[in-house]
C-alpha atoms as a PDB file:
ATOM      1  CA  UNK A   1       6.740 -18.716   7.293  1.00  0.00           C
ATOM      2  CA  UNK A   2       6.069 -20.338  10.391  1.00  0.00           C
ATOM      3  CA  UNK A   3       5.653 -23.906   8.981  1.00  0.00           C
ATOM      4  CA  UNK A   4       8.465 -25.988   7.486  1.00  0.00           C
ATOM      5  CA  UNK A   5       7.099 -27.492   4.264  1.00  0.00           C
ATOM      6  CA  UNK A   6       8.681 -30.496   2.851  1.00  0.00           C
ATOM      7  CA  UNK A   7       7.843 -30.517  -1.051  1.00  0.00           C
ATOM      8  CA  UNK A   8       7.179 -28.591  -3.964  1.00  0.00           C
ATOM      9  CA  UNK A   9       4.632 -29.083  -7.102  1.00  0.00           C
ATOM     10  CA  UNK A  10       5.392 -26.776  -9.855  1.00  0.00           C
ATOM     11  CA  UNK A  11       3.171 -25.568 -12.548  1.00  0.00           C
ATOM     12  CA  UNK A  12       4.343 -25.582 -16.126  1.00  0.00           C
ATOM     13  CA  UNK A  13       2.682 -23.598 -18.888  1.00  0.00           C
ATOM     14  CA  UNK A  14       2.331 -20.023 -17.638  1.00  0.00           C
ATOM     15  CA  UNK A  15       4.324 -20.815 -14.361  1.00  0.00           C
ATOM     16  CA  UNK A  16       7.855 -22.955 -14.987  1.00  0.00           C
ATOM     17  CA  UNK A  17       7.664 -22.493 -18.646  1.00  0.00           C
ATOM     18  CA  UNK A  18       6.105 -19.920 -20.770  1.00  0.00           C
ATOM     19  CA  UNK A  19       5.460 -20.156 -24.564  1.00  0.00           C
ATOM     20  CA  UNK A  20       7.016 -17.580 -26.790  1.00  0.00           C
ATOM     21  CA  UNK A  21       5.227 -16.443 -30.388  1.00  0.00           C
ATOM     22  CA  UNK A  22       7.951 -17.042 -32.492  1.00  0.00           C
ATOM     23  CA  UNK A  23       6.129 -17.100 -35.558  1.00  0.00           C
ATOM     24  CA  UNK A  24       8.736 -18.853 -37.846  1.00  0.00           C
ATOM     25  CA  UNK A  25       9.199 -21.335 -35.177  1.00  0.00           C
ATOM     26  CA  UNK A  26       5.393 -21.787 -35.247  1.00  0.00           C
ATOM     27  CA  UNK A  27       5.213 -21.849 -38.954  1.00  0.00           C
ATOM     28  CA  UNK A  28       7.583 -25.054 -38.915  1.00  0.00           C
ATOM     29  CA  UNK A  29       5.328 -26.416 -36.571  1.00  0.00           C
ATOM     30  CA  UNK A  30       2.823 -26.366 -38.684  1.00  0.00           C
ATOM     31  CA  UNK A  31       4.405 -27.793 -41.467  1.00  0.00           C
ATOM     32  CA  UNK A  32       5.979 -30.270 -39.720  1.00  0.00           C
ATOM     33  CA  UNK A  33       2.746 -31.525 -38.190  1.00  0.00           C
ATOM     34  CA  UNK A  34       1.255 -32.509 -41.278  1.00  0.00           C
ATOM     35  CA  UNK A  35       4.088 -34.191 -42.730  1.00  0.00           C
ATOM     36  CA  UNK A  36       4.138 -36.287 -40.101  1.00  0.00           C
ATOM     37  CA  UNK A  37       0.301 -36.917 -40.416  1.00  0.00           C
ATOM     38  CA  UNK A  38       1.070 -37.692 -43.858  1.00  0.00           C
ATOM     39  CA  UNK A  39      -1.749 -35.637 -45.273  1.00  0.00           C
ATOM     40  CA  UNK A  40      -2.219 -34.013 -48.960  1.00  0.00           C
ATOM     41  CA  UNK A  41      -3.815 -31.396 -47.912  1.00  0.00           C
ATOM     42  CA  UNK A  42      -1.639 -28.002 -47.551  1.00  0.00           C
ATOM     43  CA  UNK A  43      -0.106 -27.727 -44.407  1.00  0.00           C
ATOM     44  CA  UNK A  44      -2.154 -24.561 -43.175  1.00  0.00           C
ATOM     45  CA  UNK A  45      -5.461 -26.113 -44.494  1.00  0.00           C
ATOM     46  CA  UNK A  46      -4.296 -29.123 -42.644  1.00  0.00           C
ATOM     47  CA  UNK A  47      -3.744 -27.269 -39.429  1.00  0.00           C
ATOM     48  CA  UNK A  48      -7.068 -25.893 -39.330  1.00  0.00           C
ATOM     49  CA  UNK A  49      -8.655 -28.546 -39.921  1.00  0.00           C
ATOM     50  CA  UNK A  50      -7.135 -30.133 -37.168  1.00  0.00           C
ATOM     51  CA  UNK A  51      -7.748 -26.582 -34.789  1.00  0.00           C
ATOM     52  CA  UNK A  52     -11.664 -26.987 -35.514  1.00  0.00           C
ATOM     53  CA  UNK A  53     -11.593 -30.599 -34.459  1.00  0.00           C
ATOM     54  CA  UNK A  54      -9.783 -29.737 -31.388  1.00  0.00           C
ATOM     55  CA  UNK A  55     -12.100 -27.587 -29.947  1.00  0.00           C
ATOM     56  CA  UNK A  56     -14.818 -30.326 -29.105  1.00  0.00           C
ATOM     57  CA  UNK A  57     -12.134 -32.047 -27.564  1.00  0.00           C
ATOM     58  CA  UNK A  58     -10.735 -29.389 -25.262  1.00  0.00           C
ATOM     59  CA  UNK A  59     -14.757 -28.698 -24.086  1.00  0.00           C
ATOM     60  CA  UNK A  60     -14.777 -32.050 -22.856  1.00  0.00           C
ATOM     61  CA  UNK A  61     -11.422 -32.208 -21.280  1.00  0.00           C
ATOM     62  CA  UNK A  62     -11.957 -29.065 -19.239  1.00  0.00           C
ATOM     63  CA  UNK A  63     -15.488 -30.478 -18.651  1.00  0.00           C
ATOM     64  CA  UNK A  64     -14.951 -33.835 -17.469  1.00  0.00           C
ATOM     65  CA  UNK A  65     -11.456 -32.918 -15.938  1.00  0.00           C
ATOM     66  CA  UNK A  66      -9.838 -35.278 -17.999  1.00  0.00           C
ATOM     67  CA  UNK A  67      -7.336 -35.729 -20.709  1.00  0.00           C
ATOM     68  CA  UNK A  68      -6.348 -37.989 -23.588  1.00  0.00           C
ATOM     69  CA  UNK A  69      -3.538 -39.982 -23.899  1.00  0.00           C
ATOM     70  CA  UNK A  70      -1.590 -39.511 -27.528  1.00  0.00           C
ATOM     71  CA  UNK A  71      -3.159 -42.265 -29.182  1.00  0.00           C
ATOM     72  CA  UNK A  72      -6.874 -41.372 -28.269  1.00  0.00           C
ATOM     73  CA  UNK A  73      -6.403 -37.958 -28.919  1.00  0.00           C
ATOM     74  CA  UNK A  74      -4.989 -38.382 -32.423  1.00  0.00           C
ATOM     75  CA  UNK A  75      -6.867 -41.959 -33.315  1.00  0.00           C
ATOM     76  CA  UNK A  76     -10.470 -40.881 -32.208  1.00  0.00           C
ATOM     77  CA  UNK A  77     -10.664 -37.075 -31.669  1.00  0.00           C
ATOM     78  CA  UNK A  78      -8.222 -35.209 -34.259  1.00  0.00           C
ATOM     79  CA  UNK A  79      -7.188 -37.757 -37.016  1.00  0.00           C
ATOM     80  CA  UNK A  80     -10.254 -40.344 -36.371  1.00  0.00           C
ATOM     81  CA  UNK A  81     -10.301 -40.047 -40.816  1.00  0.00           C
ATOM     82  CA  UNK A  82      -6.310 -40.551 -41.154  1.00  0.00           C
ATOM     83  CA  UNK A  83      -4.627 -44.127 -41.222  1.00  0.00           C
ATOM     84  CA  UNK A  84      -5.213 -45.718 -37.820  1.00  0.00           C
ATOM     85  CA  UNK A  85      -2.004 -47.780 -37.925  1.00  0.00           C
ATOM     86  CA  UNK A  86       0.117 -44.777 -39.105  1.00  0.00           C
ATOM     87  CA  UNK A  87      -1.631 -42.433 -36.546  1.00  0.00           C
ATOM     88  CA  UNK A  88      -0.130 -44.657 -33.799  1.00  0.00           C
ATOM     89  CA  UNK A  89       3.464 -45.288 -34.673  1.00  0.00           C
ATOM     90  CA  UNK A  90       3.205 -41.234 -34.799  1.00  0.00           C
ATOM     91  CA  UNK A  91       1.214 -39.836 -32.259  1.00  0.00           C
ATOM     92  CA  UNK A  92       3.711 -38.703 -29.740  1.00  0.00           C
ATOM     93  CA  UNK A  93       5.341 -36.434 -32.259  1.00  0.00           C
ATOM     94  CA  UNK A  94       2.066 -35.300 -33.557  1.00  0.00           C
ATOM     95  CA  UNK A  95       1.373 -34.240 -30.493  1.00  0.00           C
ATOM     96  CA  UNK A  96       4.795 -32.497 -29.881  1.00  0.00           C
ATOM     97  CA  UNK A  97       4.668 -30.506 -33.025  1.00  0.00           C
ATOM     98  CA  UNK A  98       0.987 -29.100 -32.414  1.00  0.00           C
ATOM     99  CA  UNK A  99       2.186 -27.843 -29.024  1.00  0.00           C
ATOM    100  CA  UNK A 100       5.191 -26.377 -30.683  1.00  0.00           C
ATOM    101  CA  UNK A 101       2.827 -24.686 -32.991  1.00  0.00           C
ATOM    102  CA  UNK A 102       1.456 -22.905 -29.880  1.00  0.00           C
ATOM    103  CA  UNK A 103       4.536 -21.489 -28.852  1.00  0.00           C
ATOM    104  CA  UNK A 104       7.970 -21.873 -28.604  1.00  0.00           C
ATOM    105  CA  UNK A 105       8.573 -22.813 -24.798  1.00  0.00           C
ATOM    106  CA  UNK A 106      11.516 -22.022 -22.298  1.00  0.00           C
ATOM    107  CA  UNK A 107      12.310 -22.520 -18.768  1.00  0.00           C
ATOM    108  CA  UNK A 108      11.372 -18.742 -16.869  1.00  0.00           C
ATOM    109  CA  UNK A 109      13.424 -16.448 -16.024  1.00  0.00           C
ATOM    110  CA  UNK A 110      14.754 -17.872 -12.549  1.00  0.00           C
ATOM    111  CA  UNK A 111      13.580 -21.440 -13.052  1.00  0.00           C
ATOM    112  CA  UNK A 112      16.663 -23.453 -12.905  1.00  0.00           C
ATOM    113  CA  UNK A 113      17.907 -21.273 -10.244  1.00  0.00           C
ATOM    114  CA  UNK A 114      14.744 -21.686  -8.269  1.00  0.00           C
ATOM    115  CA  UNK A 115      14.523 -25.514  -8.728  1.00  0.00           C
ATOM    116  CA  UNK A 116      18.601 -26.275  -7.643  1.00  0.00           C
ATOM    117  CA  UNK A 117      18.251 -23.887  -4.917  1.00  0.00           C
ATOM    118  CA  UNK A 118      14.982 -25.440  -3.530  1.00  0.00           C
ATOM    119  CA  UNK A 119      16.548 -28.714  -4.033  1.00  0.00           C
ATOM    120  CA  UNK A 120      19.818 -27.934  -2.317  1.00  0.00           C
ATOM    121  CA  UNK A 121      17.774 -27.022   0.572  1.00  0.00           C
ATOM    122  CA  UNK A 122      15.873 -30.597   0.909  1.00  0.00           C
ATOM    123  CA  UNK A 123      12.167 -29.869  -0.528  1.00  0.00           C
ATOM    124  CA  UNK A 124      11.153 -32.493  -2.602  1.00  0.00           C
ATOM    125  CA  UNK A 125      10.048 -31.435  -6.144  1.00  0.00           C
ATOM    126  CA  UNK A 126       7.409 -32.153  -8.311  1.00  0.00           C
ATOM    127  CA  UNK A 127       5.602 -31.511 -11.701  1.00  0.00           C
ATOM    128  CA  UNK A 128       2.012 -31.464 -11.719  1.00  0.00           C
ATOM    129  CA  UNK A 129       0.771 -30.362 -14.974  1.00  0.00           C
ATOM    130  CA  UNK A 130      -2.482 -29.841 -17.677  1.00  0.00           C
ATOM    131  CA  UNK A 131      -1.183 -30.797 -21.242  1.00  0.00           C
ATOM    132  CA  UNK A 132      -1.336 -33.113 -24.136  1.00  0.00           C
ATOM    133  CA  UNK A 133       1.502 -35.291 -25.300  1.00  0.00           C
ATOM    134  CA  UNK A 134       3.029 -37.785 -23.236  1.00  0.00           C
ATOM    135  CA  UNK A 135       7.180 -38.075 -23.776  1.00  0.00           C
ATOM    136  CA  UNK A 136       7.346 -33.908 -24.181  1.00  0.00           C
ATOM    137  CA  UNK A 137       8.157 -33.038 -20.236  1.00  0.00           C
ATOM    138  CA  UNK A 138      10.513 -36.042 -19.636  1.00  0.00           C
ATOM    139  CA  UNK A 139      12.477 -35.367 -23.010  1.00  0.00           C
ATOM    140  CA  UNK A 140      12.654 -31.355 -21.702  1.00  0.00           C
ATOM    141  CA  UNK A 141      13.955 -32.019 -18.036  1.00  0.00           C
ATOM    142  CA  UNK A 142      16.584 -34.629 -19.834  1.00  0.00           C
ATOM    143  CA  UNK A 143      17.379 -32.381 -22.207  1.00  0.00           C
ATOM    144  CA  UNK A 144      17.978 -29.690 -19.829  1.00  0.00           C
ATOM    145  CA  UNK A 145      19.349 -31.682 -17.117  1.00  0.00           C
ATOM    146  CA  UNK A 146      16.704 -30.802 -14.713  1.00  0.00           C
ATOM    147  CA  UNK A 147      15.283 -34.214 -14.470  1.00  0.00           C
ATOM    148  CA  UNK A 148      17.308 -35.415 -11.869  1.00  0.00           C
ATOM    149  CA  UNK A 149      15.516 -32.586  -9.378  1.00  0.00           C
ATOM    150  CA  UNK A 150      12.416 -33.566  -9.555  1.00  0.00           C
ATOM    151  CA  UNK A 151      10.805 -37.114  -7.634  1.00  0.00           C
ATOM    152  CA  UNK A 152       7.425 -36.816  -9.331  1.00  0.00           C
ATOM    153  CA  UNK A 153       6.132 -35.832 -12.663  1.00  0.00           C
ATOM    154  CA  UNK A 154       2.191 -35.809 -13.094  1.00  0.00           C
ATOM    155  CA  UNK A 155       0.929 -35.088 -16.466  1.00  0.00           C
ATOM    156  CA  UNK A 156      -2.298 -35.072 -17.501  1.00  0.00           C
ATOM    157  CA  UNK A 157      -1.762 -36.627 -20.486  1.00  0.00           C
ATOM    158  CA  UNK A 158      -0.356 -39.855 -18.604  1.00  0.00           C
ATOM    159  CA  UNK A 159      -2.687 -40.222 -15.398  1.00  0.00           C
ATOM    160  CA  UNK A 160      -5.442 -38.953 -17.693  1.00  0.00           C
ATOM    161  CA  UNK A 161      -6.793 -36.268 -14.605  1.00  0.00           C
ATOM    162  CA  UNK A 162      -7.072 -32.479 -15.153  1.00  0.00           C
ATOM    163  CA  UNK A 163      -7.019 -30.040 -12.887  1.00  0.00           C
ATOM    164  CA  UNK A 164      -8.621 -28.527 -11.146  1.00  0.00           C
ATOM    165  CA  UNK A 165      -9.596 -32.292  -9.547  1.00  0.00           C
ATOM    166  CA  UNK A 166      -7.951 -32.557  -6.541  1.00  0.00           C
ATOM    167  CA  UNK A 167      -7.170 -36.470  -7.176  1.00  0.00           C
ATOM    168  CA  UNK A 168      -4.495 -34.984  -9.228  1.00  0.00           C
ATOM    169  CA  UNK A 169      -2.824 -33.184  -6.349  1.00  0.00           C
ATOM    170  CA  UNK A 170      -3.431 -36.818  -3.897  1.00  0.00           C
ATOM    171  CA  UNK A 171      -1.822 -39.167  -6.715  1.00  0.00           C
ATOM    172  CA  UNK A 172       1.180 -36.674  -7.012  1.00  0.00           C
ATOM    173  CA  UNK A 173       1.656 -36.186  -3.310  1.00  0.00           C
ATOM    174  CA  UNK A 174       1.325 -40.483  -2.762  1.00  0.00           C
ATOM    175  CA  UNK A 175       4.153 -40.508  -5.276  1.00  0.00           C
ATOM    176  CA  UNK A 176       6.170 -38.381  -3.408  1.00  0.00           C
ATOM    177  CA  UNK A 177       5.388 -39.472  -0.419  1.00  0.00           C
ATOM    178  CA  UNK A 178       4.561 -36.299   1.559  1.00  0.00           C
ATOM    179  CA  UNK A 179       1.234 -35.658   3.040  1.00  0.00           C
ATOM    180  CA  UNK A 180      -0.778 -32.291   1.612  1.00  0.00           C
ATOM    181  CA  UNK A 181      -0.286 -30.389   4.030  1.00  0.00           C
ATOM    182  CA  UNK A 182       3.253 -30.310   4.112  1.00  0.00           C
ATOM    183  CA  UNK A 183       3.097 -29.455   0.018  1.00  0.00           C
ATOM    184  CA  UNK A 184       3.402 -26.061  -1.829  1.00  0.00           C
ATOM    185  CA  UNK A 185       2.016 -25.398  -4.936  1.00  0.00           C
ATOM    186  CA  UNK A 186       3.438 -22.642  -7.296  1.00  0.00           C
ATOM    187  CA  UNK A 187       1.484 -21.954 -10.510  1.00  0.00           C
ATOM    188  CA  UNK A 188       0.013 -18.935 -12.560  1.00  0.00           C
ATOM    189  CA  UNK A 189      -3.996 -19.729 -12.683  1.00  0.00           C
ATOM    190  CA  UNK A 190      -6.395 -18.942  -9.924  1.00  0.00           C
ATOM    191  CA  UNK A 191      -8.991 -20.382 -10.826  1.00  0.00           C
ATOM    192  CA  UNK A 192      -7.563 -24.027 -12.349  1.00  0.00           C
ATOM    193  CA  UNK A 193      -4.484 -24.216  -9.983  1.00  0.00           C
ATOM    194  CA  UNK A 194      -6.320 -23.378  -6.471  1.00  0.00           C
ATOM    195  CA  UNK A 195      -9.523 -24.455  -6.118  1.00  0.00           C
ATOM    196  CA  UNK A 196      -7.612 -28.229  -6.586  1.00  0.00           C
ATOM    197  CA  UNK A 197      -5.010 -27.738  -4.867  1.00  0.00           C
ATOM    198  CA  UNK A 198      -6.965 -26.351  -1.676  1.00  0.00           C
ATOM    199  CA  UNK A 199      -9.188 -29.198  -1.831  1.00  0.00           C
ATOM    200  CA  UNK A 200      -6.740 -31.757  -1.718  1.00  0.00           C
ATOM    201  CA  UNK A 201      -5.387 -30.111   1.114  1.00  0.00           C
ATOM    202  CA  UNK A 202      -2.074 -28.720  -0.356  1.00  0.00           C
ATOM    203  CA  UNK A 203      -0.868 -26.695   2.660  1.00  0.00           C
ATOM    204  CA  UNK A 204       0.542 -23.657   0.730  1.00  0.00           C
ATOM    205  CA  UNK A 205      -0.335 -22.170  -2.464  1.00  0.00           C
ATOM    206  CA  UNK A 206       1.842 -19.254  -3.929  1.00  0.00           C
ATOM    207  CA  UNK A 207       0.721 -17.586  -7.368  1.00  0.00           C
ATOM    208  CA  UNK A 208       3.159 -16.379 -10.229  1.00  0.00           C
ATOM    209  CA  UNK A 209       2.166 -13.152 -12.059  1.00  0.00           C
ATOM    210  CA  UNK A 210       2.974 -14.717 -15.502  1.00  0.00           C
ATOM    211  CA  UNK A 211       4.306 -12.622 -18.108  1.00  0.00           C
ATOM    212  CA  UNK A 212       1.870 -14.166 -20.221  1.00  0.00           C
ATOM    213  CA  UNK A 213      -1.261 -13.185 -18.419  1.00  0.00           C
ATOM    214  CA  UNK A 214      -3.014 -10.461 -20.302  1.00  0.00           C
ATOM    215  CA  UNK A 215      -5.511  -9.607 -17.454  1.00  0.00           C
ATOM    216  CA  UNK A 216      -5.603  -8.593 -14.071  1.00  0.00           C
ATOM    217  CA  UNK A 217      -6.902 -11.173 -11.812  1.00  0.00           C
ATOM    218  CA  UNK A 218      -9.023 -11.030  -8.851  1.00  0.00           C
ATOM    219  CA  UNK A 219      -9.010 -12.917  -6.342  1.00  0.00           C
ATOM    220  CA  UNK A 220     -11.806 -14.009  -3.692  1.00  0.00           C
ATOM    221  CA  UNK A 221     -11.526 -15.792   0.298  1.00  0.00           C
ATOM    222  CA  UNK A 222     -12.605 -19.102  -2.139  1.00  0.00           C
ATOM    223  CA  UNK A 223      -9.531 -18.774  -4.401  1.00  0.00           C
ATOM    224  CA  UNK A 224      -7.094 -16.157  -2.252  1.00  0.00           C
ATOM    225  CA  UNK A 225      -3.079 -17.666  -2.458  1.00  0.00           C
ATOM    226  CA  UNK A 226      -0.939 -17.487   0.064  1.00  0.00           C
ATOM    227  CA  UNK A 227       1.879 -15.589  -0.939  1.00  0.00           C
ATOM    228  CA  UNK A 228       1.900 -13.878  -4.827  1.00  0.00           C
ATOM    229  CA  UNK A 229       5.266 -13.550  -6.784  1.00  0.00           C
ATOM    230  CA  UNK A 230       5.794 -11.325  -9.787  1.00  0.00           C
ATOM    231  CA  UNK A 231       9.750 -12.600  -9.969  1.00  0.00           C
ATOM    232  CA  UNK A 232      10.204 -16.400  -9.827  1.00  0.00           C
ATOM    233  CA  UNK A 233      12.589 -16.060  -7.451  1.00  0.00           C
ATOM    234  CA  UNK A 234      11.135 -14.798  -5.058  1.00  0.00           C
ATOM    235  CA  UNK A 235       9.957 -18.119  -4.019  1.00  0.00           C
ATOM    236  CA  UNK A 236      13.713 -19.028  -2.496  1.00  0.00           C
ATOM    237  CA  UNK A 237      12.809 -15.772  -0.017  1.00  0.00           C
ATOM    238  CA  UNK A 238       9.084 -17.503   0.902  1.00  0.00           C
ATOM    239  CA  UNK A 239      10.571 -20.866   1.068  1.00  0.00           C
ATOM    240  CA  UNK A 240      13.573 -20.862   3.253  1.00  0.00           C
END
């Protein structure tokens, strides 16, 4: 690699994390979702009620490159029928526990190792990630001590900006105070994670075969990556 870069942006679902289908762990998800919401219904009935409902909402948040914060989300697009009050001393968790009722999610084989090597060597790190629920990331990287590695962490949840815009990629490269070009972005999905990135200028883009994509992908001069890993580590060999 001929250039030095200076910072990092990490992907999470598919990329830094990936979900596992533990199905009791999902099950309690479930269940624990609509206690929360305080609902009568049973829990599974509950649930997909709350699935169907989601779907309008995930059309216009990959439409409009935008996302909810907790409160909207729960208030006026999944629980607009529930308590208003109670929805909003509980949001945060609701959203928690339907993510956990997704998948059970851990750091990727090589993560950690990636991240404190990459920070040992002076990048500057960064999260830049698509999901709902606002306090999930934060209470991870605390939980797993990881959150003193990382200068930035963009969520779409919290600036309410999807990608693929590329004002996502701007707002987390102002916070770290690095310019584009001197960025590399590491995630798992061509055609969300690139096109963005590339736009905003990001001045390296490597891909990560995830173990939890199902189909081959191919790839096109618009959307080609600069380097392509199929073991996160690999990226301490591209970024030196």
């Amino acid at each position: 690699m001929d250039q030095q870069y200076r910072a990092v942006f990490f992907d999470l679902g598919g990329t830094l994390r990936i979900a596992l289908q533990d199905e009791p762990y999902l099950r309690h998800a479930r269940r624990k979702l609509a206690e929360i919401a305080g609902t009568e219904l049973p829990y599974e009935a509950f649930y997909q009620i709350v699935e169907e409902r989601y779907e309008p909402y995930r059309k216009w948040a990959l439409g409009e490159y935008k996302e909810s914060g907790d409160e909207e989300l729960w208030c006026k697009w999944l629980l607009p029928d529930y308590d208003p009050v109670r929805i909003r001393q509980v949001c945060h968790e609701l959203s928690f526990q339907y993510r956990q009722s997704k998948g059970r999610r851990v750091v990727v084989d090589g993560g950690a190792e990636v991240i404190r090597g990459l920070h040992s060597r002076g990048y500057k790190l960064g999260i830049i990630s698509n999901l709902i629920g606002e306090h999930e990331v934060p209470d991870w990287l605390e939980e797993d001590g990881l959150d003193s590695y990382f200068d930035t962490v963009i969520l779409s949840s919290v600036c309410h900006m999807r990608k693929p815009c590329s004002e996502i990629y701007e707002l987390a490269c102002r916070e770290i105070g690095v310019e584009p070009k001197d960025c590399v972005s590491v995630a798992d999905n061509i055609k969300r994670d690139i096109a963005g990135a590339k736009k905003a200028g990001i001045g390296c883009n490597i891909i990560f075969r995830s173990p939890e994509k199902k189909h081959p992908v191919e790839f096109t001069e618009e959307n080609r990556p600069d380097y392509v890993v199929e073991d996160f580590r690999e990226i301490l060999n591209i970024l030196t």
